[in-house]
Protein backbone atom coordinates (compact mmCIF):
# COMPACT_ATOMS: atom_id res chain seq x y z
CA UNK A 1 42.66 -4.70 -51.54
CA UNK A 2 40.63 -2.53 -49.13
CA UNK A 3 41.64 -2.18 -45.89
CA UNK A 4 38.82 -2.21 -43.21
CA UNK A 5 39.60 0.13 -40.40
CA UNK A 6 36.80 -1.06 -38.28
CA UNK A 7 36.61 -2.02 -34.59
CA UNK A 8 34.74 -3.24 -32.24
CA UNK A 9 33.24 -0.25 -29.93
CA UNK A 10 34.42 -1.82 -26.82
CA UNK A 11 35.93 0.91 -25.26
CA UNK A 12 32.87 3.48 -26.34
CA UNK A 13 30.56 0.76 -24.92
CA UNK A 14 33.27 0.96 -21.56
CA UNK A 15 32.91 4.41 -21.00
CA UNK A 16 29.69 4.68 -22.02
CA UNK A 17 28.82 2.31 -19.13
CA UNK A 18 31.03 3.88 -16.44
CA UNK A 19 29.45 7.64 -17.22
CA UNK A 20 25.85 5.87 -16.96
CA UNK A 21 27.01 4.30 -13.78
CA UNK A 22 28.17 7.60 -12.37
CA UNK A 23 25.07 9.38 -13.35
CA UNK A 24 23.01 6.65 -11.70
CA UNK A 25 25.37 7.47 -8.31
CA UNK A 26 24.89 11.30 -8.20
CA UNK A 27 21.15 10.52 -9.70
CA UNK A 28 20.42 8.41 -6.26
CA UNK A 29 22.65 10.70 -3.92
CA UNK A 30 19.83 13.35 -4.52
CA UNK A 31 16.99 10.89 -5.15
CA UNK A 32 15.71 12.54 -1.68
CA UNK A 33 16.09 16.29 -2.87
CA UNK A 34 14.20 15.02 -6.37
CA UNK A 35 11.13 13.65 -4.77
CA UNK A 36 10.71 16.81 -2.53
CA UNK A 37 11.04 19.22 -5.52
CA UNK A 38 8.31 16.80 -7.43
CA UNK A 39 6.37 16.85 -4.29
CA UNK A 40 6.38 20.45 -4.28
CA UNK A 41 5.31 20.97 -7.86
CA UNK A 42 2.42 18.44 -6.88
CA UNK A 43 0.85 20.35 -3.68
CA UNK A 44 1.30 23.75 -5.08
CA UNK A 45 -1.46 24.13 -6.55
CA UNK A 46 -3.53 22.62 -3.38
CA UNK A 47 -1.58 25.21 -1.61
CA UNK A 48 -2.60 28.06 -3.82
CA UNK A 49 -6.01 27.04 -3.37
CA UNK A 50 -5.96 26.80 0.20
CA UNK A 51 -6.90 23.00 0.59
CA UNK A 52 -3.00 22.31 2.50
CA UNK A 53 -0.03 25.15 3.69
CA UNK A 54 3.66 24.67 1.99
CA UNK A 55 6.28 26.03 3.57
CA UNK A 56 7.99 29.25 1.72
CA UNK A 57 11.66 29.88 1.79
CA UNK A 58 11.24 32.95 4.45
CA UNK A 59 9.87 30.22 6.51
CA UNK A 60 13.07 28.63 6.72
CA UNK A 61 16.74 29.40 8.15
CA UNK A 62 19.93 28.07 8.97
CA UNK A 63 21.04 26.43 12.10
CA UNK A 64 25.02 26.03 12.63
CA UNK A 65 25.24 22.89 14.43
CA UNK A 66 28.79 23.67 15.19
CA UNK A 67 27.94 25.51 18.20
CA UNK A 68 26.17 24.27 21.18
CA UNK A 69 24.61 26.69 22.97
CA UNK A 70 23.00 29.63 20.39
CA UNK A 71 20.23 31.66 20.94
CA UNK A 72 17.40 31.95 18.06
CA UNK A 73 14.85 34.31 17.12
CA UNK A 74 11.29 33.16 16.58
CA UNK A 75 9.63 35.74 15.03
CA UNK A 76 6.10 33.48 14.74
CA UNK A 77 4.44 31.39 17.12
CA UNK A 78 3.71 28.05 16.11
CA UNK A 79 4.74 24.73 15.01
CA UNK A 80 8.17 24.09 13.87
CA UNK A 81 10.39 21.12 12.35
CA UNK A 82 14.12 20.67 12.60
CA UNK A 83 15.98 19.24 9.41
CA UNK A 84 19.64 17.92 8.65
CA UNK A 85 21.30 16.11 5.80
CA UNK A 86 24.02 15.66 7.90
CA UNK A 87 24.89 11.68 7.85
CA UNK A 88 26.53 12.19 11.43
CA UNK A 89 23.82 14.09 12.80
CA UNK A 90 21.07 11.47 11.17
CA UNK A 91 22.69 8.53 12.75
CA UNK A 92 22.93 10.15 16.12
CA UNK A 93 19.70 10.64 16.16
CA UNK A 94 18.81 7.51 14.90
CA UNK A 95 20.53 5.88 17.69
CA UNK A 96 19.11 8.05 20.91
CA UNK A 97 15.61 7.40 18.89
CA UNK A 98 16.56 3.64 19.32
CA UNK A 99 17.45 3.37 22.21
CA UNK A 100 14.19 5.28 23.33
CA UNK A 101 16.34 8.04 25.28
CA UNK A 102 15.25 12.03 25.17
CA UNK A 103 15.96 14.02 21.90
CA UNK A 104 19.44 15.73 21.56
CA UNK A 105 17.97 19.29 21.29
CA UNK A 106 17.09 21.63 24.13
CA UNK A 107 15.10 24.69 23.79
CA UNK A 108 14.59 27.05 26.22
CA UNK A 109 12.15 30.40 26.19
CA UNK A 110 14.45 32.78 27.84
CA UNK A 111 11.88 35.64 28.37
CA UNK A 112 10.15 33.05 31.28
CA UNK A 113 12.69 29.84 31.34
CA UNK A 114 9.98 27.59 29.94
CA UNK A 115 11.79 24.66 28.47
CA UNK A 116 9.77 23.60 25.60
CA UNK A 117 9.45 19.95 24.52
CA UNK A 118 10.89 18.51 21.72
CA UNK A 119 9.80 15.47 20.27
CA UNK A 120 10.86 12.73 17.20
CA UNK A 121 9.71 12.50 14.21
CA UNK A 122 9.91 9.19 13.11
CA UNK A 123 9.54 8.78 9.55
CA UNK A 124 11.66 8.69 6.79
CA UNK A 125 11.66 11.56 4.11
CA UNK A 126 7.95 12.30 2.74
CA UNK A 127 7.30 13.79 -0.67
CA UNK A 128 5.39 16.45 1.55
CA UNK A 129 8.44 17.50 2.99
CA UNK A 130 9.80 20.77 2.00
CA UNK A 131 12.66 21.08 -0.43
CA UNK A 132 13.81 24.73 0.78
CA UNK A 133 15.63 22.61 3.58
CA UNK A 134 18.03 19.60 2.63
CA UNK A 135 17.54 16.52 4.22
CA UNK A 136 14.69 15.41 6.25
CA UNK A 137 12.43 16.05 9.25
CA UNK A 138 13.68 14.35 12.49
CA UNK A 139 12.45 16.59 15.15
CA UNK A 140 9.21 18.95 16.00
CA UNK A 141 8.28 21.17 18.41
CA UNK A 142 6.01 24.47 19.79
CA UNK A 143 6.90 27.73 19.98
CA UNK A 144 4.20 29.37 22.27
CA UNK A 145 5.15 32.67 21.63
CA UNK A 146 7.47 35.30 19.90
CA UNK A 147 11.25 35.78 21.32
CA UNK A 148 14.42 34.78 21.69
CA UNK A 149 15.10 30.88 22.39
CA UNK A 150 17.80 29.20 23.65
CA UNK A 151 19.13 26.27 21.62
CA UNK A 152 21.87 23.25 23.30
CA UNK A 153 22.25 20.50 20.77
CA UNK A 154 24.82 17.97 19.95
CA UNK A 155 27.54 19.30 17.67
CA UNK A 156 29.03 18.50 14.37
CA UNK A 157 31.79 20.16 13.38
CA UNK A 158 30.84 21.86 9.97
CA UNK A 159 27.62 20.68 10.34
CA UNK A 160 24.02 22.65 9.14
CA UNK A 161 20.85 22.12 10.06
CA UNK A 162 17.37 23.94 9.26
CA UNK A 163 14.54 25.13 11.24
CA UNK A 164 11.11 25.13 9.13
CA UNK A 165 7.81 25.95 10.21
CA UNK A 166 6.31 22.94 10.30
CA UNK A 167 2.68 22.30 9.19
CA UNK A 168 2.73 18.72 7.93
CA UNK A 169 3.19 16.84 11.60
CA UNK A 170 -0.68 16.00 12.95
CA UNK A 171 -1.83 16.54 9.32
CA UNK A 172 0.17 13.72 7.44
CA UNK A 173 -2.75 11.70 5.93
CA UNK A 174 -4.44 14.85 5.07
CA UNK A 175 -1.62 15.72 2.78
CA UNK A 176 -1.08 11.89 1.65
CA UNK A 177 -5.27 12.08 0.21
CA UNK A 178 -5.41 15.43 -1.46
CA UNK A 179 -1.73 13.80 -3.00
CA UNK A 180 -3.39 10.68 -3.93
CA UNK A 181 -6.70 12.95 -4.92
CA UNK A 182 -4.54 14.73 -7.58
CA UNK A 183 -3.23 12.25 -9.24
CA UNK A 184 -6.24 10.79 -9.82
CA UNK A 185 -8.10 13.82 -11.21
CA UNK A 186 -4.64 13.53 -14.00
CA UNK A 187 -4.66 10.29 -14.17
CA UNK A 188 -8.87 9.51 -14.80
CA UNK A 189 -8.99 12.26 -18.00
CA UNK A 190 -5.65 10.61 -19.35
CA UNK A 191 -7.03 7.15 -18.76
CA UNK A 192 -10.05 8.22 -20.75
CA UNK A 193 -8.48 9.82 -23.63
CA UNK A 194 -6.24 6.15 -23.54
CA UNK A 195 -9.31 4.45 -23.64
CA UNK A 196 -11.41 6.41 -26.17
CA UNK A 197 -8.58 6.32 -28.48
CA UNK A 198 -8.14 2.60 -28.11
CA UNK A 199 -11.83 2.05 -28.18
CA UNK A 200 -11.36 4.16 -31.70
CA UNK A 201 -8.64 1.87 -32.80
CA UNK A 202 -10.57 -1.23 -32.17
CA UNK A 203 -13.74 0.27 -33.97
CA UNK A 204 -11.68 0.97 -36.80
CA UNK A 205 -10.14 -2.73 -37.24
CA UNK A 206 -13.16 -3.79 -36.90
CA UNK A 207 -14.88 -1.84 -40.05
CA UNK A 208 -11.62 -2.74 -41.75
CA UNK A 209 -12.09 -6.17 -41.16
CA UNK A 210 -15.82 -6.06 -42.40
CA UNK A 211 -14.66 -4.25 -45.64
CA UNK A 212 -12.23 -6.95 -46.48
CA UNK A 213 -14.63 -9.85 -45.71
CA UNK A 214 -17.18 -8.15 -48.09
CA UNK A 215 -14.31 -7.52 -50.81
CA UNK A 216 -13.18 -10.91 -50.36
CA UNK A 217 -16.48 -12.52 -50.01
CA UNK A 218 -17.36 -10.70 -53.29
CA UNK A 219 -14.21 -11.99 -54.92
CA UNK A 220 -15.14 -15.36 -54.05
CA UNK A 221 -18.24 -14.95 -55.80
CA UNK A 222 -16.82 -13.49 -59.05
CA UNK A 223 -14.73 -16.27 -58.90
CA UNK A 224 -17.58 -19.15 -58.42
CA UNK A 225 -19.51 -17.51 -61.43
CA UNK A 226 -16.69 -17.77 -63.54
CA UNK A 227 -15.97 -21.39 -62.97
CA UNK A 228 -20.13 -22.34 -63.49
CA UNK A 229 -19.43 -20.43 -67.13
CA UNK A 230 -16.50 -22.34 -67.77
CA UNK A 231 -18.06 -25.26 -67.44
C-alpha cells in the first residue's frame, strides 16, 4: 500500500496570513510618505514646465525640536511651512488648534526684533505636500527678509521637525486642478484606446455572427433541397 504523505497547508496558509497582515501594517504606517512620493512623480512634470513650484531637497532642513530656544538661518525670503511626523508633536498641536489658542512656535527677526506671525495649517496631509520632509504641514509663516531668526517652540525630547519653503499655502486649488488636469489628459487617450479596442471587439462578433448565420442559413438550405429530392 502507498502511503500518502499529504497535509493540509494550514500552517503555510497561517503564516502566509500573518506576513500579509504585517505587510498591510508597515504598508499603512507609510501610506502618508507613499502618496507624497506619488504626488511628486505626478506634479513634476507641471513643475518642469513651470505651470506649479515643488519644493527641492536644498529647500528643506532639519529642526531639533529638542531644544527650545535655537536660532535659524534664512538664507531666502519668503514663504515657509513647518513639518513633523512626530505623534507627540501632532497631537499637541492638534489640541492648542482646538482649543483655538496661539500656535506653539515663536519666531523672532533678531536683526530688528520683529516677531513674525505664525499661523495653522489646518489640513490633513495633501498629495501636494512634499516628500523631502516626513510628516505633514501644520504650520506657515513669512520670512520678510534674509538673517538669522530666533525660534521658541514646545519640545520633544528626540523629536525632528522640518522647515520647507512653502509654496502650496494660498495656491491649494491651483495645485488640486492642474492634479485633476493630468490625470485626465492619461486617463482620456487610455479611455480611447479602451474604447476603440472594445468597439473593435464588438465589430468583430458581429461579422462573426453574420458569417455563421450565412453558413448556417446555407446549411439549412442544403438540407431543405435534400429532403424535396428525397421525396
Amino acid at each position: 500500500m502507498m502511503r500518502h504523505n499529504y497535509q493540509p497547508p494550514v500552517i503555510r496558509n497561517i503564516l502566509l496570513g500573518v506576513l500579509l497582515f504585517i505587510f498591510g501594517l508597515v504598508l499603512l504606517g507609510h501610506l502618508g510618505e507613499l502618496v507624497k512620493s506619488v504626488g511628486y512623480l505626478f506634479f513634476y512634470p507641471l513643475d518642469k514646465l513651470g505651470l506649479l513650484k515643488l519644493v527641492t531637497k536644498d529647500e528643506v532642513w532639519i529642526v531639533d525640536m529638542s531644544l527650545s530656544n535655537q536660532t535659524v538661518v534664512f538664507g531666502i525670503p519668503g514663504q515657509y511651512a513647518f513639518y513633523t511626523s512626530n505623534l507627540d508633536l501632532l497631537q499637541i498641536n492638534d489640541a492648542i488648534l482646538d482649543k483655538n489658542f496661539k500656535p506653539w512656535m515663536k519666531i523672532q527677526n533678531l536683526k530688528n526684533g520683529e516677531q513674525i506671525k505664525v499661523e495653522f495649517i489646518q489640513r490633513g496631509l495633501m498629495i501636494y505636500d512634499t516628500p523631502f520632509a516626513k510628516g505633514r504641514p501644520i504650520l506657515t509663516f513669512l520670512i520678510p527678509s534674509t538673517g538669522q531668526y530666533r525660534i521658541q517652540n514646545a519640545t520633544q525630547p528626540g523629536a525632528i521637525g522640518y522647515f520647507v519653503r512653502d509654496y502650496v499655502t494660498g495656491n491649494e486649488y491651483k495645485y488640486i486642478l492642474l492634479f485633476l488636469g493630468e490625470i485626465c489628459l492619461i486617463c482620456v487617450p487610455i479611455a480611447w484606446l479602451g474604447f476603440q479596442r472594445a468597439r473593435q471587439r464588438i465589430i468583430q462578433l458581429k461579422t462573426t455572427q453574420k458569417a455563421n448565420k450565412k453558413r448556417a442559413d446555407a446549411l439549412q438550405a442544403l438540407l431543405k433541397q435534400k429532403n424535396k429530392h428525397s421525396n
